[in-house]
PDB file of N, CA and C in Angstrom:
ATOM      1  N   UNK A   1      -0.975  21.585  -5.595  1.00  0.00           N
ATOM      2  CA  UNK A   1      -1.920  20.494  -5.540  1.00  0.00           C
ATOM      3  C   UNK A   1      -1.398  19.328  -6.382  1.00  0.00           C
ATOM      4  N   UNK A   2      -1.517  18.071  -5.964  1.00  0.00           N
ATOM      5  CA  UNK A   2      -1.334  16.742  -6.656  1.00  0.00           C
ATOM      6  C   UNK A   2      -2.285  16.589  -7.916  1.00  0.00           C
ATOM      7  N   UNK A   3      -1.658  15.935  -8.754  1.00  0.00           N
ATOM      8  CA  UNK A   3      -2.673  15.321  -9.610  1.00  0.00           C
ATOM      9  C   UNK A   3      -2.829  14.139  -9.338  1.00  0.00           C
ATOM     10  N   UNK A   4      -3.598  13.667  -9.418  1.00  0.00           N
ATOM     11  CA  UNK A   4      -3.929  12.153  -9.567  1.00  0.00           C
ATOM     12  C   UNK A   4      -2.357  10.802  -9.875  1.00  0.00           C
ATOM     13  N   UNK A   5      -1.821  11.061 -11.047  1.00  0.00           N
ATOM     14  CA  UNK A   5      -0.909  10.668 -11.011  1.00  0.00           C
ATOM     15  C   UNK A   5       0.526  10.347 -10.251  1.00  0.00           C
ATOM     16  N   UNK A   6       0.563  12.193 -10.070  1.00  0.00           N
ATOM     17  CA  UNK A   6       1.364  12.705  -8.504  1.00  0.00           C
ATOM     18  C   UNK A   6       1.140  11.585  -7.278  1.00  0.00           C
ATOM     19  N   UNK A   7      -0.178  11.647  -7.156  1.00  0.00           N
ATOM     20  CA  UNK A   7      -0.476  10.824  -5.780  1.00  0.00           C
ATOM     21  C   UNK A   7      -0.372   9.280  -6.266  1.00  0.00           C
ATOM     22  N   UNK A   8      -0.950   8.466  -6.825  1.00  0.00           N
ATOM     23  CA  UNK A   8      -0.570   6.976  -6.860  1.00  0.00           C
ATOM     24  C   UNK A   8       1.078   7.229  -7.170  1.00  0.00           C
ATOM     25  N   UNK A   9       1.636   7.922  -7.839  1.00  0.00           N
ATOM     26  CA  UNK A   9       3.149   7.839  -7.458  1.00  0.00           C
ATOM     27  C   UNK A   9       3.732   7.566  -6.039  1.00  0.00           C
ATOM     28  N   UNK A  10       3.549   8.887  -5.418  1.00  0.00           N
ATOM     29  CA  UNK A  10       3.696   8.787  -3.589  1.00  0.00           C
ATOM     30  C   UNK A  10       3.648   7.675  -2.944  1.00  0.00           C
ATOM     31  N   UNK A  11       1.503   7.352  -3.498  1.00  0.00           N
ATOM     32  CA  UNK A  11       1.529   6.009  -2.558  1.00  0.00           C
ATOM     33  C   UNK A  11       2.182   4.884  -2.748  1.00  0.00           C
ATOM     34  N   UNK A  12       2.979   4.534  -3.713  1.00  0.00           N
ATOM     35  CA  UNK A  12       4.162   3.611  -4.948  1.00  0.00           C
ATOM     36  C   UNK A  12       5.153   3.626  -3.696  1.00  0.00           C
ATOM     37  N   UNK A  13       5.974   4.683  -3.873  1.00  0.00           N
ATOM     38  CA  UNK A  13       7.283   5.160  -3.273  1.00  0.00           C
ATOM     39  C   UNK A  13       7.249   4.505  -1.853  1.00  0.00           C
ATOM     40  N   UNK A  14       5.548   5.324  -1.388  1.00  0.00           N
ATOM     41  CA  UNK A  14       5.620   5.238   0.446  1.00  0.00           C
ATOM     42  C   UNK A  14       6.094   3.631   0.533  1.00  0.00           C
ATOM     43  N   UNK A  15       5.297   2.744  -0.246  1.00  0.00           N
ATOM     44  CA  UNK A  15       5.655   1.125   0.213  1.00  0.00           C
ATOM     45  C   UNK A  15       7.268   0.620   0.549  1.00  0.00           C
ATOM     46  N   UNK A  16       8.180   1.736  -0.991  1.00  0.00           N
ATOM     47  CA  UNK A  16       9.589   1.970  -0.151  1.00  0.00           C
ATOM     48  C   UNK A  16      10.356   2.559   0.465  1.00  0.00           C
ATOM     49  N   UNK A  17      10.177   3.827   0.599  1.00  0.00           N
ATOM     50  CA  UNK A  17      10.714   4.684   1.588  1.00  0.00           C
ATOM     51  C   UNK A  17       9.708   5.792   2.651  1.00  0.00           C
ATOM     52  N   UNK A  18      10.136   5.935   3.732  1.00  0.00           N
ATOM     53  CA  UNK A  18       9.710   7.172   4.011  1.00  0.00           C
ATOM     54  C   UNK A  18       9.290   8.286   3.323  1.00  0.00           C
ATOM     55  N   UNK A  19       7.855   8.996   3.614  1.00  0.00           N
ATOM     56  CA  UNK A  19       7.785  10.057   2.881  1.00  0.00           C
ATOM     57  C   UNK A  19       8.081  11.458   3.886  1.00  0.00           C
ATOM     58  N   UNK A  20       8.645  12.670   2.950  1.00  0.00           N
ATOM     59  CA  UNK A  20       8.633  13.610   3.646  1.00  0.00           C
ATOM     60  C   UNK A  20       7.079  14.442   4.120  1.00  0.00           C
ATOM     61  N   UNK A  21       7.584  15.275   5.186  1.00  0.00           N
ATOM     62  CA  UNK A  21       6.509  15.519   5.772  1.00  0.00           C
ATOM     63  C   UNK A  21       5.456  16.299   4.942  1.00  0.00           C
ATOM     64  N   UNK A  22       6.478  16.854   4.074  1.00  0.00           N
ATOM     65  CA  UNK A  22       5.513  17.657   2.968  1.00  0.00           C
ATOM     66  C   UNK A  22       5.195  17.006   1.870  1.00  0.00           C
ATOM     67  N   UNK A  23       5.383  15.761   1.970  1.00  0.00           N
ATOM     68  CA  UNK A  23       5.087  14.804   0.415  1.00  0.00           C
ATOM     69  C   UNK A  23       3.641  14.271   1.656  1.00  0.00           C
ATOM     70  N   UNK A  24       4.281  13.670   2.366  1.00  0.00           N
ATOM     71  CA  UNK A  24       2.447  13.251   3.193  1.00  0.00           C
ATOM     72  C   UNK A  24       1.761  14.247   3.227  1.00  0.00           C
ATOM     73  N   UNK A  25       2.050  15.452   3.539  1.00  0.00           N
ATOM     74  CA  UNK A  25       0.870  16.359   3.874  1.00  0.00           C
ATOM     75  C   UNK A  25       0.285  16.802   2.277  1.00  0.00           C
ATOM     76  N   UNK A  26       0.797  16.908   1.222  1.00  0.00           N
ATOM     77  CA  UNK A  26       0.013  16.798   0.076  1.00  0.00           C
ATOM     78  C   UNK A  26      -0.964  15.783  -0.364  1.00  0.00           C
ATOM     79  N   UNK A  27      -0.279  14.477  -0.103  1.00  0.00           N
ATOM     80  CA  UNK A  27      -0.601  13.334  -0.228  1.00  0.00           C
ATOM     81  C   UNK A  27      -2.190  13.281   0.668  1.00  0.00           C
ATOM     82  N   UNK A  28      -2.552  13.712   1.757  1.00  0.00           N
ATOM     83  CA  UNK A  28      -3.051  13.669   2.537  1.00  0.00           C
ATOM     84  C   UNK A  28      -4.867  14.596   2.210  1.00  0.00           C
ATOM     85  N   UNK A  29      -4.162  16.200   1.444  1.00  0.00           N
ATOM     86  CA  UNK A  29      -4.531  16.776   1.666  1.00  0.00           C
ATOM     87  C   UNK A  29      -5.519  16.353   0.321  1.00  0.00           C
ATOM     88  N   UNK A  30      -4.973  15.380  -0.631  1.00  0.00           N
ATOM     89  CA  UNK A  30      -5.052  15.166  -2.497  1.00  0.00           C
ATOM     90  C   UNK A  30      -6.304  13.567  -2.120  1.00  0.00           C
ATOM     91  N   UNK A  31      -5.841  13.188  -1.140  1.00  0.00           N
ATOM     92  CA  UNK A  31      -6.857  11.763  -0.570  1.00  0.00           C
ATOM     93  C   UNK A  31      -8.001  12.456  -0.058  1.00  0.00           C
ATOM     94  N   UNK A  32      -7.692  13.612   0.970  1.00  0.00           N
ATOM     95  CA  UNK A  32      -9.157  13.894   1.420  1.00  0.00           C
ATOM     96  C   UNK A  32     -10.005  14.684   0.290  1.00  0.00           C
ATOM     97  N   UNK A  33     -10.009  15.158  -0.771  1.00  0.00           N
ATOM     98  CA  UNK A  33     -10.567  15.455  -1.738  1.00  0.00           C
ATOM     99  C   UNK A  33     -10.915  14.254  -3.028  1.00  0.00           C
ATOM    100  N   UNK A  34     -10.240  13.454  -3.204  1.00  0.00           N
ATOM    101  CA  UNK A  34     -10.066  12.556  -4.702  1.00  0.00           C
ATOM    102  C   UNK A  34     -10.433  11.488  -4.344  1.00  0.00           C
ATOM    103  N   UNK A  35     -11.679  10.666  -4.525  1.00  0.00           N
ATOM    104  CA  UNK A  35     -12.011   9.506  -3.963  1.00  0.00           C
ATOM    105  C   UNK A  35     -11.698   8.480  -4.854  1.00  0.00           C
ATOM    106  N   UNK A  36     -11.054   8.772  -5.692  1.00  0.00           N
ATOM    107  CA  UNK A  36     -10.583   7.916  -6.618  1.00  0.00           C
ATOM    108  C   UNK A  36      -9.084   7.277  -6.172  1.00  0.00           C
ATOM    109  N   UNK A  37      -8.299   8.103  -6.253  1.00  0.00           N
ATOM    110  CA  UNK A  37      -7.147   7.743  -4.985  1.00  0.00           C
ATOM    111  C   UNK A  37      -7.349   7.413  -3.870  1.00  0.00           C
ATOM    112  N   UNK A  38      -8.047   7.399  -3.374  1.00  0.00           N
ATOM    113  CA  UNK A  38      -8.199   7.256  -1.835  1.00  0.00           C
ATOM    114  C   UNK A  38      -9.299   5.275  -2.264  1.00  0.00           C
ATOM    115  N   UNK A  39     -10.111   5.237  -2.929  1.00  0.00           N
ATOM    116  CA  UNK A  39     -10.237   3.981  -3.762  1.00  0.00           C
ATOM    117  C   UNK A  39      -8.613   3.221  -3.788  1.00  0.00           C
ATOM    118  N   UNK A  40      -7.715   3.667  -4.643  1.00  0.00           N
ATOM    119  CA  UNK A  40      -6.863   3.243  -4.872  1.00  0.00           C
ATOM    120  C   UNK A  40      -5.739   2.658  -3.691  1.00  0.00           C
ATOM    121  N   UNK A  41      -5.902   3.862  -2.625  1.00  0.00           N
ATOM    122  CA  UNK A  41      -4.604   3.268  -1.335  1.00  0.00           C
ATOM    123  C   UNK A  41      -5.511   2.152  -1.043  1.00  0.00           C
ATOM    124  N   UNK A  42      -6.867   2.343  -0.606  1.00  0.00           N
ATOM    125  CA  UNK A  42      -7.574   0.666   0.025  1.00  0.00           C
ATOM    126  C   UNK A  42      -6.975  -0.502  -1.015  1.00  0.00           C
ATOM    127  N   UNK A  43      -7.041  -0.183  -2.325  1.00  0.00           N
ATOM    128  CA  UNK A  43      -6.815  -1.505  -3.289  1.00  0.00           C
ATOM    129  C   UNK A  43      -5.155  -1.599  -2.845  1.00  0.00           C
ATOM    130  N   UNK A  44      -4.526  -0.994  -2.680  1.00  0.00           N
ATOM    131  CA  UNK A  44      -2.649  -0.896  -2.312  1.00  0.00           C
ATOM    132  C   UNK A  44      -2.836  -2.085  -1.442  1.00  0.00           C
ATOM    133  N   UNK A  45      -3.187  -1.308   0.061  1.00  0.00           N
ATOM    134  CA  UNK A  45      -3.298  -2.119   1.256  1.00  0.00           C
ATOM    135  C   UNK A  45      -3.566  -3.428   1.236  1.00  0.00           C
ATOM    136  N   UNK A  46      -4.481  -3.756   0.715  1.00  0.00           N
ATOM    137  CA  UNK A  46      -5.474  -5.338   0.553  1.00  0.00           C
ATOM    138  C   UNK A  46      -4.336  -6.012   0.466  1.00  0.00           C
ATOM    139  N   UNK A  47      -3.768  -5.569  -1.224  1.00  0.00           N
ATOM    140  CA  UNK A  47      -3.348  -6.209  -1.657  1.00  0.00           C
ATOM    141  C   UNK A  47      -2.013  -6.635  -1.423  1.00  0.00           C
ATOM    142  N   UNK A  48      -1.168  -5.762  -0.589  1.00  0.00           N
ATOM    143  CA  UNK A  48      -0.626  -5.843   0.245  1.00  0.00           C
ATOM    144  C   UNK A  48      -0.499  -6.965   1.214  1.00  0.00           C
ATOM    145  N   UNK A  49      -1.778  -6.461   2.267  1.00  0.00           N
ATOM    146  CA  UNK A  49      -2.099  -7.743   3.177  1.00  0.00           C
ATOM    147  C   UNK A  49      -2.447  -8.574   2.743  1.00  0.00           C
ATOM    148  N   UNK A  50      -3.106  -8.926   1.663  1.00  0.00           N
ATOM    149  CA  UNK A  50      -3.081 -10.639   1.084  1.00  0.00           C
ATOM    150  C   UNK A  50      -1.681 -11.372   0.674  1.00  0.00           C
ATOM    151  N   UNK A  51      -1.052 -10.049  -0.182  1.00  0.00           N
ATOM    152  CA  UNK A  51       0.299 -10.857  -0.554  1.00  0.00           C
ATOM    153  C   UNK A  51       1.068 -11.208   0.977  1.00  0.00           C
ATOM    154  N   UNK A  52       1.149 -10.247   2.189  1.00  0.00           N
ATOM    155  CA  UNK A  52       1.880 -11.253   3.455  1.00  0.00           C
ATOM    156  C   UNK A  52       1.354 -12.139   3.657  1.00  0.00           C
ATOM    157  N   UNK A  53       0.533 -12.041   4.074  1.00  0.00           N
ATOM    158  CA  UNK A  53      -0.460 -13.429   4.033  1.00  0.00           C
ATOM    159  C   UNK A  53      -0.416 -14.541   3.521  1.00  0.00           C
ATOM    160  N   UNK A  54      -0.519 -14.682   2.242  1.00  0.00           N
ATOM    161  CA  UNK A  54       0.176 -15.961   1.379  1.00  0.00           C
ATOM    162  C   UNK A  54       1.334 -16.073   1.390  1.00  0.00           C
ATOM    163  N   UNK A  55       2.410 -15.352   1.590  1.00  0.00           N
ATOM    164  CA  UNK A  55       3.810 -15.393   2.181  1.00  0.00           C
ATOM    165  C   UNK A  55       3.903 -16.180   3.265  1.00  0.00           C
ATOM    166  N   UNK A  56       3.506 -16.072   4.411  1.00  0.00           N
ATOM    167  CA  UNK A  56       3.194 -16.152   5.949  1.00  0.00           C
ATOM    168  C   UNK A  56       2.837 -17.743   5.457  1.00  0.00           C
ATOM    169  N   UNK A  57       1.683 -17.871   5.106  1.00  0.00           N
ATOM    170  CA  UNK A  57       0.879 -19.770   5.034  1.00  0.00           C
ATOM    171  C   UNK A  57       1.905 -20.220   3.868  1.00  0.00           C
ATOM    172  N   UNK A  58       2.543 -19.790   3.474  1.00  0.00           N
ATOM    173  CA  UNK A  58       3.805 -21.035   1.997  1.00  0.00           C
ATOM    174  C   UNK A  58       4.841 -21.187   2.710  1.00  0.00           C
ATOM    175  N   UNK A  59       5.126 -20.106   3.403  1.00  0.00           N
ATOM    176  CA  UNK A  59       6.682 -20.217   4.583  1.00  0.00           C
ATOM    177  C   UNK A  59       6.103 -21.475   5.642  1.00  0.00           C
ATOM    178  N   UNK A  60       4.907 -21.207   6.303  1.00  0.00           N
ATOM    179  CA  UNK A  60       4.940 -21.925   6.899  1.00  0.00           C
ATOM    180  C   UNK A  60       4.223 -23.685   6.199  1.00  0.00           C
ATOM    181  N   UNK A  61       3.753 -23.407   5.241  1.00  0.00           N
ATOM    182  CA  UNK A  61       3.622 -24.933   4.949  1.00  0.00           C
ATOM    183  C   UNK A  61       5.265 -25.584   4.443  1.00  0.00           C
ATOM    184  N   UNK A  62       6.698 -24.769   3.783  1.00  0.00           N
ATOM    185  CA  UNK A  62       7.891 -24.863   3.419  1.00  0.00           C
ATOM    186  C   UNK A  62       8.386 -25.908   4.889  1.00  0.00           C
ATOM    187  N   UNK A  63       7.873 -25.043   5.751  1.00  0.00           N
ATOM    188  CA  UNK A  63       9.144 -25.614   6.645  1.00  0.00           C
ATOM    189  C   UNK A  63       8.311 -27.156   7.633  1.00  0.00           C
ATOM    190  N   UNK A  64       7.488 -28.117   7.076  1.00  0.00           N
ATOM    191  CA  UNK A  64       6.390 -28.892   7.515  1.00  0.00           C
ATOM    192  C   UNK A  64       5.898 -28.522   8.578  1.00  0.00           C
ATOM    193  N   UNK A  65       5.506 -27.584   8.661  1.00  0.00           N
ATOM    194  CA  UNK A  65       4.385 -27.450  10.100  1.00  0.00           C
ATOM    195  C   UNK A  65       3.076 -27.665   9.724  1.00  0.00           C
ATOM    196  N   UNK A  66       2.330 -28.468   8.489  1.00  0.00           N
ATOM    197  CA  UNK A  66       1.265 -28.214   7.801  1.00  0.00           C
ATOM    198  C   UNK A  66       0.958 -29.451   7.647  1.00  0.00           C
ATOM    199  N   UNK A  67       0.171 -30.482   8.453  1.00  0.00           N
ATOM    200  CA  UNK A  67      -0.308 -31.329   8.710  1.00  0.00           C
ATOM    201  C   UNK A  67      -0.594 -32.311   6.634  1.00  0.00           C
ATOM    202  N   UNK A  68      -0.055 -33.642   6.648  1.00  0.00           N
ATOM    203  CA  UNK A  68      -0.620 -34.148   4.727  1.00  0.00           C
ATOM    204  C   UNK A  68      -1.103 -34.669   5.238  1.00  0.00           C
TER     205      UNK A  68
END
């Protein structure tokens, strides 16, 4: 079984590599029990998709497609 730590590690890593099938299936098995981690991948994700996001609108205001 994961600890808590174990797992926000994983979900760390997953952003850079592939996980093995048996690192997800712990990972998996440690989220459907720990709502505290499973709290935590939603806060990953967001934050995630906000940071492309503001990536995405600065690239594109960089290259003038963004009306002054």
């Amino acid at each position: 079984m994961l600890t808590c730590k174990d797992a926000t590690r994983l979900m760390s890593e997953a952003q850079d590599r592939p996980l093995s099938v048996g690192e997800k299936l712990q990972l998996e098995v440690h989220l459907a029990m720990c709502r505290g981690c499973s709290n935590f991948r939603e806060q990953m994700n967001f934050l995630r998709l906000a940071c492309r996001r503001f990536m995405q609108r600065r690239n594109g205001d960089d290259d003038g497609s963004s009306p002054s």
